[in-house]
PDB file of N, CA and C in Angstrom:
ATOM      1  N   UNK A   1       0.839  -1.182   0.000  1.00  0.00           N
ATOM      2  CA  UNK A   1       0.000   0.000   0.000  1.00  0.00           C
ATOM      3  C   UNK A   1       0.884   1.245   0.000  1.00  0.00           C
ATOM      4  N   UNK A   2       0.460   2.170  -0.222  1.00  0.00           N
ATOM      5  CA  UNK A   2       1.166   3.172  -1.052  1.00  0.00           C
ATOM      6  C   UNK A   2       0.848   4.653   0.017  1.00  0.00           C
ATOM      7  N   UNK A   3       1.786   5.459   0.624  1.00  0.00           N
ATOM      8  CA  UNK A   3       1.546   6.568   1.354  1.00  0.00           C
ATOM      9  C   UNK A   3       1.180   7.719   0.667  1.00  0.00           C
ATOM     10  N   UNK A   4       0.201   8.620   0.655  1.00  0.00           N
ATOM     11  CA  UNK A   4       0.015   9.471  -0.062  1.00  0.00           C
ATOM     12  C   UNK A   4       1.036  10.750   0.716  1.00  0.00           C
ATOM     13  N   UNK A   5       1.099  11.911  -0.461  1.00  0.00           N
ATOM     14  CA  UNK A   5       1.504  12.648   0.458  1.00  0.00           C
ATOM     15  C   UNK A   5       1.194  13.666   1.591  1.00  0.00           C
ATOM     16  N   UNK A   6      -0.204  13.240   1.849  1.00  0.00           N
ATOM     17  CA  UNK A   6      -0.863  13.896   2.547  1.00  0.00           C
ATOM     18  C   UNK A   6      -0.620  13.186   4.068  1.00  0.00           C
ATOM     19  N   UNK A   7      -0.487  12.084   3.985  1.00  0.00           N
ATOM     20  CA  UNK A   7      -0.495  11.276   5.206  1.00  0.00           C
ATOM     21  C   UNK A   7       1.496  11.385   4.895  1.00  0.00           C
ATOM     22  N   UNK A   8       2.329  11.823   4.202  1.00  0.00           N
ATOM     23  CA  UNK A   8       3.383  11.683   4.540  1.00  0.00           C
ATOM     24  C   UNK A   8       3.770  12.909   5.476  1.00  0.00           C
ATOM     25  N   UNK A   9       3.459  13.960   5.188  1.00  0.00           N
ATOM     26  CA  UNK A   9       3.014  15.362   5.832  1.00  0.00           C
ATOM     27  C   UNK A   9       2.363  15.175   7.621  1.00  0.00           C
ATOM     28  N   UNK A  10       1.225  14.514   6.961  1.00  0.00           N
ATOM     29  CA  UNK A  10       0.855  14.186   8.419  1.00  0.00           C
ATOM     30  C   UNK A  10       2.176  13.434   9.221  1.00  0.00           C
ATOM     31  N   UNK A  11       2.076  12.614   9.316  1.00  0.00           N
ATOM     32  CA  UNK A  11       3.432  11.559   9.908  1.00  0.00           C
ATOM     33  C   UNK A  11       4.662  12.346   9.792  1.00  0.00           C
ATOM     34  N   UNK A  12       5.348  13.081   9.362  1.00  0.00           N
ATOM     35  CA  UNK A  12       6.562  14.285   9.373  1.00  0.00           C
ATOM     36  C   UNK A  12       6.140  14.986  10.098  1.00  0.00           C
ATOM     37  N   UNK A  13       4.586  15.779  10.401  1.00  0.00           N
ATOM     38  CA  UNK A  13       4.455  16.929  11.712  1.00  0.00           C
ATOM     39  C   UNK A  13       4.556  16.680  12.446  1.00  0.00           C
ATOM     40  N   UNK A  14       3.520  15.508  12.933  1.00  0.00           N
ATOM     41  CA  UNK A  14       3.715  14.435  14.079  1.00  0.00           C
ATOM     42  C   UNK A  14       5.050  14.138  14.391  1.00  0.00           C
ATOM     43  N   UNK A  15       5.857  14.131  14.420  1.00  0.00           N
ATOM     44  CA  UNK A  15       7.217  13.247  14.440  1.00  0.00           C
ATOM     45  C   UNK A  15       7.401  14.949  15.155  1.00  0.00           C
ATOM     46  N   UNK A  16       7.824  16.038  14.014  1.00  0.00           N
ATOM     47  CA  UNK A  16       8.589  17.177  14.404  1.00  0.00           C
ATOM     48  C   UNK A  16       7.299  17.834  15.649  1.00  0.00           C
ATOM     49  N   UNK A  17       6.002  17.822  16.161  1.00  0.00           N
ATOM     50  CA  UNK A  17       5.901  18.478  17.441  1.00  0.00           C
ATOM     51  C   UNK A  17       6.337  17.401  18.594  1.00  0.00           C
ATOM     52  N   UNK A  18       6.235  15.890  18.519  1.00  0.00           N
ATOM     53  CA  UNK A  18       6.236  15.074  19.478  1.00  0.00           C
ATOM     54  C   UNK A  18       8.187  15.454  19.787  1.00  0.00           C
ATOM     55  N   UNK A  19       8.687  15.803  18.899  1.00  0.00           N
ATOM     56  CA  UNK A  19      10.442  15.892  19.369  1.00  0.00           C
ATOM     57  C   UNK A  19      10.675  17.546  19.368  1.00  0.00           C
ATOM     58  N   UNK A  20       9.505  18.271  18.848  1.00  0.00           N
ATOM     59  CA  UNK A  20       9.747  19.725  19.808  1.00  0.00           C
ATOM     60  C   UNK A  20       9.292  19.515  21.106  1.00  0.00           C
ATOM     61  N   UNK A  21       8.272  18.992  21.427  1.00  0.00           N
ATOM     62  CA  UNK A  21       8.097  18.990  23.062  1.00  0.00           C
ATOM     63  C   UNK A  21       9.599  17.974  24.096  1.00  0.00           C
ATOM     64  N   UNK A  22      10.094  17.025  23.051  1.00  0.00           N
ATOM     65  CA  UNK A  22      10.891  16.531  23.946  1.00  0.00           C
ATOM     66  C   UNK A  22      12.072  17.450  24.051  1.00  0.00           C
ATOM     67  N   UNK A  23      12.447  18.108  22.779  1.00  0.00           N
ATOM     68  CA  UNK A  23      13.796  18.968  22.802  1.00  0.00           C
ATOM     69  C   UNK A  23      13.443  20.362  23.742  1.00  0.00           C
ATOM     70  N   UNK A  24      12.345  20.786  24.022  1.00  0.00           N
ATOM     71  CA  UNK A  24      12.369  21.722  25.441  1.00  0.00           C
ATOM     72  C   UNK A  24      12.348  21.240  26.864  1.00  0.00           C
ATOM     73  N   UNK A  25      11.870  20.000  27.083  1.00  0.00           N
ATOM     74  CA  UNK A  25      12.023  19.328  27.732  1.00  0.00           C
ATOM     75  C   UNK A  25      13.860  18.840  28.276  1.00  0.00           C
ATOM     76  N   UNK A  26      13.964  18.354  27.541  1.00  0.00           N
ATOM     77  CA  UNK A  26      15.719  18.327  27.573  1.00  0.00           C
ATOM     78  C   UNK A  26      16.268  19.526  27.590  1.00  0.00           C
ATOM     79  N   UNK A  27      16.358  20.509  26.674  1.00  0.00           N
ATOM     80  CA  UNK A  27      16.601  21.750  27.248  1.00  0.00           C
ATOM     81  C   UNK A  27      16.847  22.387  28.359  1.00  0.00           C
ATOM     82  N   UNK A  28      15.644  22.469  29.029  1.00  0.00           N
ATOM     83  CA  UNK A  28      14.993  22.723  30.345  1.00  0.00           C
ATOM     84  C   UNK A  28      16.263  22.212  30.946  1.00  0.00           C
ATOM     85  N   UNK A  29      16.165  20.841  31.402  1.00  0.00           N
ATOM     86  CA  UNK A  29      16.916  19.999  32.153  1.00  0.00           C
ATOM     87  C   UNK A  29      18.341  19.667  32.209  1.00  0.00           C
ATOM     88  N   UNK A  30      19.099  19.825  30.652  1.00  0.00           N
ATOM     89  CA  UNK A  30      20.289  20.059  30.414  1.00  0.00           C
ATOM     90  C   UNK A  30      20.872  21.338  30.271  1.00  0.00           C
ATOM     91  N   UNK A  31      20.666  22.028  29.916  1.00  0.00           N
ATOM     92  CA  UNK A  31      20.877  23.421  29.812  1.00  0.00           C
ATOM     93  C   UNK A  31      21.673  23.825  31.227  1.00  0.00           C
ATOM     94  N   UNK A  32      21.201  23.413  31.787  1.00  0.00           N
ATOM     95  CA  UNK A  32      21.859  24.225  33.401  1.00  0.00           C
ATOM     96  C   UNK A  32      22.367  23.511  33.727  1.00  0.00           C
ATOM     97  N   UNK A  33      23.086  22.125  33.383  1.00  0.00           N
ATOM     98  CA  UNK A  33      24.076  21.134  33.462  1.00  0.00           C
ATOM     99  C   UNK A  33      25.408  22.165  33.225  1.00  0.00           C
ATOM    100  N   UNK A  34      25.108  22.764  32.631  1.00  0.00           N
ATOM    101  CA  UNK A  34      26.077  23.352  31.142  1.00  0.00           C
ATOM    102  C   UNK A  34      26.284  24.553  31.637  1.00  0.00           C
ATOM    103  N   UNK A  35      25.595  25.367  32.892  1.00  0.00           N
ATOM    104  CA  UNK A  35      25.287  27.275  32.918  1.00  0.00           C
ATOM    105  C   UNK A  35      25.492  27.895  31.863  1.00  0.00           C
ATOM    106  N   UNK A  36      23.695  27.031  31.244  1.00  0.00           N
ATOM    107  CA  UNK A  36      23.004  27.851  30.351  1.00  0.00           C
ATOM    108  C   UNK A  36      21.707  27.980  31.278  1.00  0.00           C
ATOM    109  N   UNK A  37      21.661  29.332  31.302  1.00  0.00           N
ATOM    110  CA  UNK A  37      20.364  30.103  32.050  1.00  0.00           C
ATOM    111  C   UNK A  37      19.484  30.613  31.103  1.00  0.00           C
ATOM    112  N   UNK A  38      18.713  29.969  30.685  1.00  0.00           N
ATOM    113  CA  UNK A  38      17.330  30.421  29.357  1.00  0.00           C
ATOM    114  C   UNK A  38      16.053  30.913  30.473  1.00  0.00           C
ATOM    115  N   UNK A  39      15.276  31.485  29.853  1.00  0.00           N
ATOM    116  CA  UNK A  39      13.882  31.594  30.328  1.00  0.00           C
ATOM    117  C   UNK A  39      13.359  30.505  29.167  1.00  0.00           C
ATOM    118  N   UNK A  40      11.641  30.104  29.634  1.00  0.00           N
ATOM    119  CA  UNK A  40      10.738  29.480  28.499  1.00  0.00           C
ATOM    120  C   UNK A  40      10.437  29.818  27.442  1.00  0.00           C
ATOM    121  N   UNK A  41      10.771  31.208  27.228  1.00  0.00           N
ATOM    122  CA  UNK A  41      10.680  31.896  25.834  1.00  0.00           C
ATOM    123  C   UNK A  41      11.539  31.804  24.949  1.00  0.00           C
ATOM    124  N   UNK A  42      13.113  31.338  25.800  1.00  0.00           N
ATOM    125  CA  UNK A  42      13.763  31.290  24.850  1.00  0.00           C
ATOM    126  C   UNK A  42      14.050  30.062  24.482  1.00  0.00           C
ATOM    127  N   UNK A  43      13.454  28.895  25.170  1.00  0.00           N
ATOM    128  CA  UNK A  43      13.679  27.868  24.855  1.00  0.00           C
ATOM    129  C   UNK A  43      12.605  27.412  23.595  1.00  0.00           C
ATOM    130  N   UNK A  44      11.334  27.335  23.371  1.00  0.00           N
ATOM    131  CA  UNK A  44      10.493  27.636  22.578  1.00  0.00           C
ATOM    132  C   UNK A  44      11.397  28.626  21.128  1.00  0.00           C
ATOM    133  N   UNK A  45      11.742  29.522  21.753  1.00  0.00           N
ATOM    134  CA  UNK A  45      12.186  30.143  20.428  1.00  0.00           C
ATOM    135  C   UNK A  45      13.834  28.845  19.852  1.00  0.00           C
ATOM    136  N   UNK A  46      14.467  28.776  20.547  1.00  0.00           N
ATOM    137  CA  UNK A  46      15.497  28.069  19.999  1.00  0.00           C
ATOM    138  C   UNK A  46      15.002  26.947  19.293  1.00  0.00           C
ATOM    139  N   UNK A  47      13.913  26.211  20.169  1.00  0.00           N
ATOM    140  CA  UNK A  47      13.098  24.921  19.283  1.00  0.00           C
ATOM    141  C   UNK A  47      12.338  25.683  18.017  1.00  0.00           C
ATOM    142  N   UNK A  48      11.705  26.587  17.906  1.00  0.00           N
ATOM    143  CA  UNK A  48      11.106  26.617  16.962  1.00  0.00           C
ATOM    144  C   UNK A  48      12.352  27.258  15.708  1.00  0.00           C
ATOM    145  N   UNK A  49      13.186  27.282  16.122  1.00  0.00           N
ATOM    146  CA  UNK A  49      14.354  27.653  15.144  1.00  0.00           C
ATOM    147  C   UNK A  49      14.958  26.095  14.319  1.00  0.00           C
ATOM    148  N   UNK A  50      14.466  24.930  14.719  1.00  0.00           N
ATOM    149  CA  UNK A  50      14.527  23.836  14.407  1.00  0.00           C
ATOM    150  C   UNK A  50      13.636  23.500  13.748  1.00  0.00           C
ATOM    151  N   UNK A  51      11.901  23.620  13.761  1.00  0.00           N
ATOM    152  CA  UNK A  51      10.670  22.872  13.689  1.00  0.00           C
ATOM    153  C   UNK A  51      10.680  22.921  11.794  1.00  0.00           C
ATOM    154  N   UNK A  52      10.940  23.957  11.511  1.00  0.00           N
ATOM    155  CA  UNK A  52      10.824  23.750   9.826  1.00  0.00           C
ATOM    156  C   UNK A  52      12.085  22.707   9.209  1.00  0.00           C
ATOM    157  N   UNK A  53      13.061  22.659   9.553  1.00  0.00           N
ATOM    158  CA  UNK A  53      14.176  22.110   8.980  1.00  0.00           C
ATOM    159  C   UNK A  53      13.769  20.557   9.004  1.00  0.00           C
ATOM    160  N   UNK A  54      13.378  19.995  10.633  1.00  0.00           N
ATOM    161  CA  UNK A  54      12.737  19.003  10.611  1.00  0.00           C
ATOM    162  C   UNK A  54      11.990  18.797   9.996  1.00  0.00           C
ATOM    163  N   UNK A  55      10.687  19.473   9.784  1.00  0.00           N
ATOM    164  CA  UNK A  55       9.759  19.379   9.577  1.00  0.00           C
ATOM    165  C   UNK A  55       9.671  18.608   7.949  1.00  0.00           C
ATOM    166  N   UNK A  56      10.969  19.652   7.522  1.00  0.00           N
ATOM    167  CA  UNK A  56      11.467  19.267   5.651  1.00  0.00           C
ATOM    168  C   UNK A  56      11.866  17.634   5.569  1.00  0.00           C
ATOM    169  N   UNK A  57      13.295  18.014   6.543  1.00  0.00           N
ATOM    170  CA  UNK A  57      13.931  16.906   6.583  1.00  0.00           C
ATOM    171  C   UNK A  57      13.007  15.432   6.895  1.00  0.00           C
ATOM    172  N   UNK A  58      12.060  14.827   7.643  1.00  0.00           N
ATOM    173  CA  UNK A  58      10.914  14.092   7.669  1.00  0.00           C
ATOM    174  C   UNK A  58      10.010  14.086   6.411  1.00  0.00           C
ATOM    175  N   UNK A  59       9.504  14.776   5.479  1.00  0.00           N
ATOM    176  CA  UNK A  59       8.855  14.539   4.738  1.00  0.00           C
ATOM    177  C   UNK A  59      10.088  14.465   3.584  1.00  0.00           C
ATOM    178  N   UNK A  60      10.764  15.008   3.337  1.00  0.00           N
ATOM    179  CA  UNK A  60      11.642  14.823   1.487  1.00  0.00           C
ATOM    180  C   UNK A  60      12.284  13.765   2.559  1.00  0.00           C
ATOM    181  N   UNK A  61      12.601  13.032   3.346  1.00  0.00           N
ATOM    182  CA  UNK A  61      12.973  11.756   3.275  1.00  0.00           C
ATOM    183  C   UNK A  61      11.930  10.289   3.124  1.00  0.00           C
ATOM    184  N   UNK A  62      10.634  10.801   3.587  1.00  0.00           N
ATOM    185  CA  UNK A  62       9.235   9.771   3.458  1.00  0.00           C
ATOM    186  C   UNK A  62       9.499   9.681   2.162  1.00  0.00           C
ATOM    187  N   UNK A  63       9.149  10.672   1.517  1.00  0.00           N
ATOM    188  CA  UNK A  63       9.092  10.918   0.098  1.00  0.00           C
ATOM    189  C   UNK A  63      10.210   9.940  -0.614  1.00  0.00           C
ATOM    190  N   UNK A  64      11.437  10.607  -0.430  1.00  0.00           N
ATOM    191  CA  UNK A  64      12.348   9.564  -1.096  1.00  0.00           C
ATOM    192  C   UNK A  64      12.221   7.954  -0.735  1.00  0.00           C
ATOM    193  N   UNK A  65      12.155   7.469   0.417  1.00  0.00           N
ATOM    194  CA  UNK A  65      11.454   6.299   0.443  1.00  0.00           C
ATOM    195  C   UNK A  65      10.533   5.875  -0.092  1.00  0.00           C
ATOM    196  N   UNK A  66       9.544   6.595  -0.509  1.00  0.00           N
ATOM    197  CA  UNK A  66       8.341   5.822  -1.126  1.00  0.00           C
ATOM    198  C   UNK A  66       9.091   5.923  -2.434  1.00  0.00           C
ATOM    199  N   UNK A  67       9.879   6.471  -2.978  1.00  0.00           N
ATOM    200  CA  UNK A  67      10.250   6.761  -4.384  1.00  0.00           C
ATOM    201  C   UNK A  67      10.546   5.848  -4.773  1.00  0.00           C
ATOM    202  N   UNK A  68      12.116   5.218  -4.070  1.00  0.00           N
ATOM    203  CA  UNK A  68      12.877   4.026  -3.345  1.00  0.00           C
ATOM    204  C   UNK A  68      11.910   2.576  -4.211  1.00  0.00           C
ATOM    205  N   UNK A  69      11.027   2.773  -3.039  1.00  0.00           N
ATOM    206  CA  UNK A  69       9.624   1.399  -3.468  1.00  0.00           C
ATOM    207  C   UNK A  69       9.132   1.021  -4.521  1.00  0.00           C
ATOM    208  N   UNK A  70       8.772   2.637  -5.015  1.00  0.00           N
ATOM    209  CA  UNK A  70       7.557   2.190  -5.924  1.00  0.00           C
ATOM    210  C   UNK A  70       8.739   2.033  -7.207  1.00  0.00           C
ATOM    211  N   UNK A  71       9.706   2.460  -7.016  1.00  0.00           N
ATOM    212  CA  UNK A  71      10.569   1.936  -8.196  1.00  0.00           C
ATOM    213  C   UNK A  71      11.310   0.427  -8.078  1.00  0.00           C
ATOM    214  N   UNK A  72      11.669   0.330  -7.043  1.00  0.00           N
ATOM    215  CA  UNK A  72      11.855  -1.269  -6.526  1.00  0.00           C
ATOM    216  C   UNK A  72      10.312  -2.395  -6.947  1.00  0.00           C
ATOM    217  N   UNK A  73       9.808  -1.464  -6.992  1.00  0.00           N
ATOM    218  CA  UNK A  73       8.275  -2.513  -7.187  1.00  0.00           C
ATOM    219  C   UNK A  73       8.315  -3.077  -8.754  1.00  0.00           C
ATOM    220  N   UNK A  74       8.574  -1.675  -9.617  1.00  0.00           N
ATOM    221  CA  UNK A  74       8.072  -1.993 -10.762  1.00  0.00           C
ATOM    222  C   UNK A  74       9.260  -2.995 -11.239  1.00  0.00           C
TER     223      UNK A  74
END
């Protein structure tokens, strides 16, 4: 069965908010391992300085996988 790219999109956002919430999370907690002193604003902002790159990087790699397939298929 064959991923459209609508559900590849879906499954790439999913992926990039479930690992923005973990990368502020870690943040939070490592950061001051390190004396790095952030507020929540800036941690949010540093993650969201990530969320598109991921966001790419997850779908043009789905993508190339299904490419991968459906040419392995034929």
């Amino acid at each position: 069965m064959r991923q459209s790219r609508t559900m590849s999109m879906v499954e790439a956002a999913t992926n990039v908010v479930v690992g923005y919430v973990l990368a502020i999370a870690t943040q939070i907690i490592v950061f001051p391992w390190f004396g790095i002193e952030t507020g929540l604003a800036e941690h949010l902002t540093i993650g969201l300085a990530f969320v598109g790159v991921s966001l790419a990087r997850g779908y043009l790699l789905r993508r190339l996988f299904e490419a991968i397939r459906i040419r392995s298929a034929e």
